[in-house]
Protein backbone atom coordinates (compact mmCIF):
# COMPACT_ATOMS: atom_id res chain seq x y z
CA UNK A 1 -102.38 147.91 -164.56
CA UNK A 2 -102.73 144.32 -165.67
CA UNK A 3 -105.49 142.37 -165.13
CA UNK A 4 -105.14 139.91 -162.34
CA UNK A 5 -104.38 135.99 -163.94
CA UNK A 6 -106.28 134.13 -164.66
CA UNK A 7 -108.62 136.51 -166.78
CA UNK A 8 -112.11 134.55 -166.25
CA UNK A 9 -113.42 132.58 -169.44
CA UNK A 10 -116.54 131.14 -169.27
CA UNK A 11 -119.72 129.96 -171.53
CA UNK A 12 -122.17 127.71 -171.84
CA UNK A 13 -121.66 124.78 -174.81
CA UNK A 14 -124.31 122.88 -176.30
CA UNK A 15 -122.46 119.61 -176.96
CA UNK A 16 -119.10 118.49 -175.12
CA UNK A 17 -115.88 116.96 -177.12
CA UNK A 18 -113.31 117.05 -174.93
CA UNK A 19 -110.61 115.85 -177.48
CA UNK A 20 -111.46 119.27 -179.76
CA UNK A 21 -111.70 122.32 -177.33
CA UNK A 22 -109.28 122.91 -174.61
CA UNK A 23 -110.44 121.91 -171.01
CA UNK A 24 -111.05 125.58 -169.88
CA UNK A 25 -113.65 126.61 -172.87
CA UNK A 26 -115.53 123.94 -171.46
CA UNK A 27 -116.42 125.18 -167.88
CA UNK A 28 -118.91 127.31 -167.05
CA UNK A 29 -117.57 129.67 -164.14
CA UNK A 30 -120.61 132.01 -162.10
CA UNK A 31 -120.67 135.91 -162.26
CA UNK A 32 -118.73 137.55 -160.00
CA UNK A 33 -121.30 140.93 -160.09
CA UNK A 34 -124.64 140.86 -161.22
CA UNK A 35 -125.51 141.71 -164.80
CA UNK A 36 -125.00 144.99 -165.42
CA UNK A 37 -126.74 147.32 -168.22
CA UNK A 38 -124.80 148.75 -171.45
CA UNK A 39 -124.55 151.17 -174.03
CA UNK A 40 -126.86 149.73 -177.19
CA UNK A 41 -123.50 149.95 -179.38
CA UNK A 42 -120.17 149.20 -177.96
CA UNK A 43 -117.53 150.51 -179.79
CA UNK A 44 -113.41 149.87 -179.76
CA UNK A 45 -110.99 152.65 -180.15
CA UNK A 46 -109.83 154.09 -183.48
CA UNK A 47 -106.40 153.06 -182.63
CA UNK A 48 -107.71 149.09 -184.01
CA UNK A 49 -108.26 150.28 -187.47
CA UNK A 50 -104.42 150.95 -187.49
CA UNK A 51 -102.89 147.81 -185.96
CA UNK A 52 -101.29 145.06 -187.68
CA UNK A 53 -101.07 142.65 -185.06
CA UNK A 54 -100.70 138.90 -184.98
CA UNK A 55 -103.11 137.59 -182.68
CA UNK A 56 -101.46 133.98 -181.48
CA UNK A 57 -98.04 136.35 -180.84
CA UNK A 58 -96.57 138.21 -178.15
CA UNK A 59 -98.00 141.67 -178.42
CA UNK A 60 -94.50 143.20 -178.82
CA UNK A 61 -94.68 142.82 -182.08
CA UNK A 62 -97.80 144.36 -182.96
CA UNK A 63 -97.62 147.61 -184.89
CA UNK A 64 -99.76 150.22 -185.32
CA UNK A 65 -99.98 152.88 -188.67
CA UNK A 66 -98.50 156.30 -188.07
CA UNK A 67 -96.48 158.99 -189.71
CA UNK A 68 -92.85 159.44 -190.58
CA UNK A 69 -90.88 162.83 -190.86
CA UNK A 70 -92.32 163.43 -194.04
CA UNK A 71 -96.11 163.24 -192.62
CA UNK A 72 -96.47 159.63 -194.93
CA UNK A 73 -97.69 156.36 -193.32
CA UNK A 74 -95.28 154.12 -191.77
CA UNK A 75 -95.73 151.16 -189.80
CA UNK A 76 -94.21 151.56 -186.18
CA UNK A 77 -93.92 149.79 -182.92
CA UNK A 78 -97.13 149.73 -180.65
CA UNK A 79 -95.96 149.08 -177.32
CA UNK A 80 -92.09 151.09 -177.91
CA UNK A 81 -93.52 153.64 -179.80
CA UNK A 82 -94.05 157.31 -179.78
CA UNK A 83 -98.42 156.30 -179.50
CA UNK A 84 -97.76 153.71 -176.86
CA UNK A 85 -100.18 155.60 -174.48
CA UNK A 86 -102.80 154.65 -176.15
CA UNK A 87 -102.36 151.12 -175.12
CA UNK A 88 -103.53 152.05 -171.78
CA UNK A 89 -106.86 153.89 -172.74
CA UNK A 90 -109.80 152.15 -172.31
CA UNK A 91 -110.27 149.85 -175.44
CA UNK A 92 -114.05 150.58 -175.94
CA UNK A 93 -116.43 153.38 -175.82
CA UNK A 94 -118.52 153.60 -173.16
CA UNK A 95 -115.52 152.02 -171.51
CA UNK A 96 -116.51 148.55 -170.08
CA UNK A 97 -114.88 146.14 -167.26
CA UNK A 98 -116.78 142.63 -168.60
CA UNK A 99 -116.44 141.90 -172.64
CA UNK A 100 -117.72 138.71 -174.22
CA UNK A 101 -115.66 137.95 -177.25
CA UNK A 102 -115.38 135.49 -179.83
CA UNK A 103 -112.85 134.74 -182.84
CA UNK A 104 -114.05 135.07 -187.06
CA UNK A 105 -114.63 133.01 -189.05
CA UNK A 106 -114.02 130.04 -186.31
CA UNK A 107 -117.08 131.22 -184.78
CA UNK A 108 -119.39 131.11 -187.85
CA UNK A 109 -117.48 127.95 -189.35
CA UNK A 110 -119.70 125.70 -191.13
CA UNK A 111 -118.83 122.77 -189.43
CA UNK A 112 -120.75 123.43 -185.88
CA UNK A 113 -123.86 122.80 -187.79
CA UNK A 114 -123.10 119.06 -187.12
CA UNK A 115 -123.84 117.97 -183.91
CA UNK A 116 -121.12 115.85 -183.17
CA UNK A 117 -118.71 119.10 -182.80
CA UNK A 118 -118.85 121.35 -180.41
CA UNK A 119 -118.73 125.24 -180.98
CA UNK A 120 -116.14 126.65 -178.54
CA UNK A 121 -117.71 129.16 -176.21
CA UNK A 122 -117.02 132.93 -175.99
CA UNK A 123 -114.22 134.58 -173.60
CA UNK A 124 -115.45 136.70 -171.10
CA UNK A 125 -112.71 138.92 -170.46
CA UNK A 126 -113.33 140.31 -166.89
CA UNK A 127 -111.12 143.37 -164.70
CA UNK A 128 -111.99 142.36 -161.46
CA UNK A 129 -111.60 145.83 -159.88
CA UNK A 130 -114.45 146.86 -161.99
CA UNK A 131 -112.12 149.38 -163.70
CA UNK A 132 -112.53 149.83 -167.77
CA UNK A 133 -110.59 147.00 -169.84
CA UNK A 134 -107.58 148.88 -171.37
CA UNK A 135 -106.27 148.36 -175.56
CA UNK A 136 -103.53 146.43 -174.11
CA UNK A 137 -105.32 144.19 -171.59
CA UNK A 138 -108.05 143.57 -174.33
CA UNK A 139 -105.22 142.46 -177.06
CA UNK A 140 -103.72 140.06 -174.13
CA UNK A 141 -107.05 138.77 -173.49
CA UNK A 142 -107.67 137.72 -177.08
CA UNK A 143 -104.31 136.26 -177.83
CA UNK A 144 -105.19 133.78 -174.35
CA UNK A 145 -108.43 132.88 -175.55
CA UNK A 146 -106.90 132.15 -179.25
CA UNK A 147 -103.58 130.52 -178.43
CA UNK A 148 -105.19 127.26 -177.39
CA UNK A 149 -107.60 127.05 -180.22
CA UNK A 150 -104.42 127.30 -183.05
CA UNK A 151 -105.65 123.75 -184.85
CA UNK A 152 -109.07 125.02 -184.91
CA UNK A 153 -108.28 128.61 -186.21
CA UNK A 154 -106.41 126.55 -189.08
CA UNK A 155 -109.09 124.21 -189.80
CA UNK A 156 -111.87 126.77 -190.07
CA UNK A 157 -109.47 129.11 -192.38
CA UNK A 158 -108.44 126.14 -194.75
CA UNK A 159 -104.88 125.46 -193.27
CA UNK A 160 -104.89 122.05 -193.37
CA UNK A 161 -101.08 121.44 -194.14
CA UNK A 162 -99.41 120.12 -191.05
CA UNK A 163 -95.92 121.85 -191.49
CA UNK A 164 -98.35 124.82 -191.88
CA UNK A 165 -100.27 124.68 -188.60
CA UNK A 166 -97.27 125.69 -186.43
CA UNK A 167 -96.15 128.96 -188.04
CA UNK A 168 -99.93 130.21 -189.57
CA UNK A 169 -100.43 133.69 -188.42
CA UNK A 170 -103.88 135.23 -187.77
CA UNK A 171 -104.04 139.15 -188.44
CA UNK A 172 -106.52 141.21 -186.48
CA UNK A 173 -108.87 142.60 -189.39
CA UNK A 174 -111.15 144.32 -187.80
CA UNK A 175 -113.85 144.36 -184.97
CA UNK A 176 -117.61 143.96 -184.69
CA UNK A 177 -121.15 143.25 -182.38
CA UNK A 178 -121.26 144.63 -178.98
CA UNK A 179 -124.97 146.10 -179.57
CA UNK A 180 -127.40 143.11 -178.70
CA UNK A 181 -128.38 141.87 -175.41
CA UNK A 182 -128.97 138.52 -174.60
CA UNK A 183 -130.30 137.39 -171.16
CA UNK A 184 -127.82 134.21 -171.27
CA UNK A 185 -124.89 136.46 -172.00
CA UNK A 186 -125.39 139.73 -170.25
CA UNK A 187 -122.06 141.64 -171.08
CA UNK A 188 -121.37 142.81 -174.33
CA UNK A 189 -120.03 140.62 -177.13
CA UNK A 190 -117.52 141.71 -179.73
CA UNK A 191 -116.44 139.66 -182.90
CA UNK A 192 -113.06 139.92 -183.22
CA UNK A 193 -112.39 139.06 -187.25
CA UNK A 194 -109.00 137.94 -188.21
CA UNK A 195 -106.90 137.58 -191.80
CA UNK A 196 -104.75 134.14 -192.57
CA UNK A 197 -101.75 134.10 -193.57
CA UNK A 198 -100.82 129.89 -194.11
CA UNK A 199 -97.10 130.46 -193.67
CA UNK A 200 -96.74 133.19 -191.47
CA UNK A 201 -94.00 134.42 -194.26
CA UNK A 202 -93.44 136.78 -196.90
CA UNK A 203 -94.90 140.79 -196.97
CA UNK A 204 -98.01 141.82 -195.62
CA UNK A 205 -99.55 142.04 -199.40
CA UNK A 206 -99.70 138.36 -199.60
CA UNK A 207 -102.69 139.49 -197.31
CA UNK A 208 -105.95 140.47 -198.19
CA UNK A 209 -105.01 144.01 -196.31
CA UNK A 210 -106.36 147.31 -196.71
CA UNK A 211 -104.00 149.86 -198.02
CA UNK A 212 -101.64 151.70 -195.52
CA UNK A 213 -103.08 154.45 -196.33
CA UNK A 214 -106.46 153.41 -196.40
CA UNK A 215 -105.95 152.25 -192.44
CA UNK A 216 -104.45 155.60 -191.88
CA UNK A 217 -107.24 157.73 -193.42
């Protein structure tokens, strides 16, 4: 089941620059529950380490690592495919209705150290029926808290070309965090780390990838 629109975002700026961050990373929106206590380590699914999935796109296309006749890797649809159910599982473990997250390396880029730009804040992503955030809602709930931050995603990877910008894809590498606890930020908050790749063309080894079978072992 989807989670109702709009998914909440909210956090808590230190500086304001309206003309860098989109409008909605710049509210701060109350709790709809009260804080709630978590696991010390969150974890996501297994199925992550097999995805290769481009964030800013419609999650039709992501793929995920599996096995052809011959029992040898193969890339294959996610959503159309034959381990589409586990879109629907819950995408961490202890499963979790509230998840904090934030995008790498935008989040750690150099350039928030000045104080005259602002550090977008984390994306809660919230199911409102308290039920467990599934794979699929999570991956839906990254690519709307990314989409609107493109420009910035570029500039904090090095893309500065502007016929570049448009078609630069960001592929999910891999995800961390979700063991600290912070009394501003009571949910759990997961780094979600993602690859470049400047002109979203050309093979997948123009990326610094792990081997298919590496992802599949």
């Amino acid at each position: 089941m989807p989670i109702p629109d709009p998914i909440p975002f909210s956090g808590r700026p230190d500086q304001v620059n309206p003309g860098a961050i989109p409008p909605h990373f710049l509210t701060t929106q109350p709790q709809s529950a009260p804080p709630t206590q978590y696991a010390s380590q969150i974890e996501v699914r297994p199925v992550f380490d097999r995805l290769k999935w481009s964030i800013l796109d419609p999650l039709s296309g992501a793929q995920i690592v599996g096995v052809d006749a011959q029992g040898e890797p193969q890339l294959q649809p996610f959503f159309e495919g034959p381990e589409s159910a586990s879109a629907e599982e819950p995408a961490t473990e202890p499963p979790n209705a509230r998840l904090h997250i934030v995008i790498e390396p935008l989040n750690s880029w150099h350039q928030w150290r000045d104080k005259k730009h602002l550090k977008p804040a984390s994306g809660l992503i919230e199911h409102t029926g308290g039920r467990p955030i599934s794979v699929k809602q999570f991956m839906q709930a990254i690519r709307d808290y990314a989409a609107p931050m493109r420009k910035l995603l570029c500039q904090s990877m090095d893309i500065d070309s502007l016929s570049d910008i448009p078609r630069a894809k960001f592929y999910f590498d891999l995800i961390m965090g979700g063991g600290s606890k912070d009394p501003q930020r009571p949910f759990p908050q997961l780094q979600v780390h993602v690859l470049k790749h400047p002109t979203g063309e050309g093979d997948r080894s123009d990326l610094d990838w792990k081997s298919l079978n590496n992802r599949f072992g």
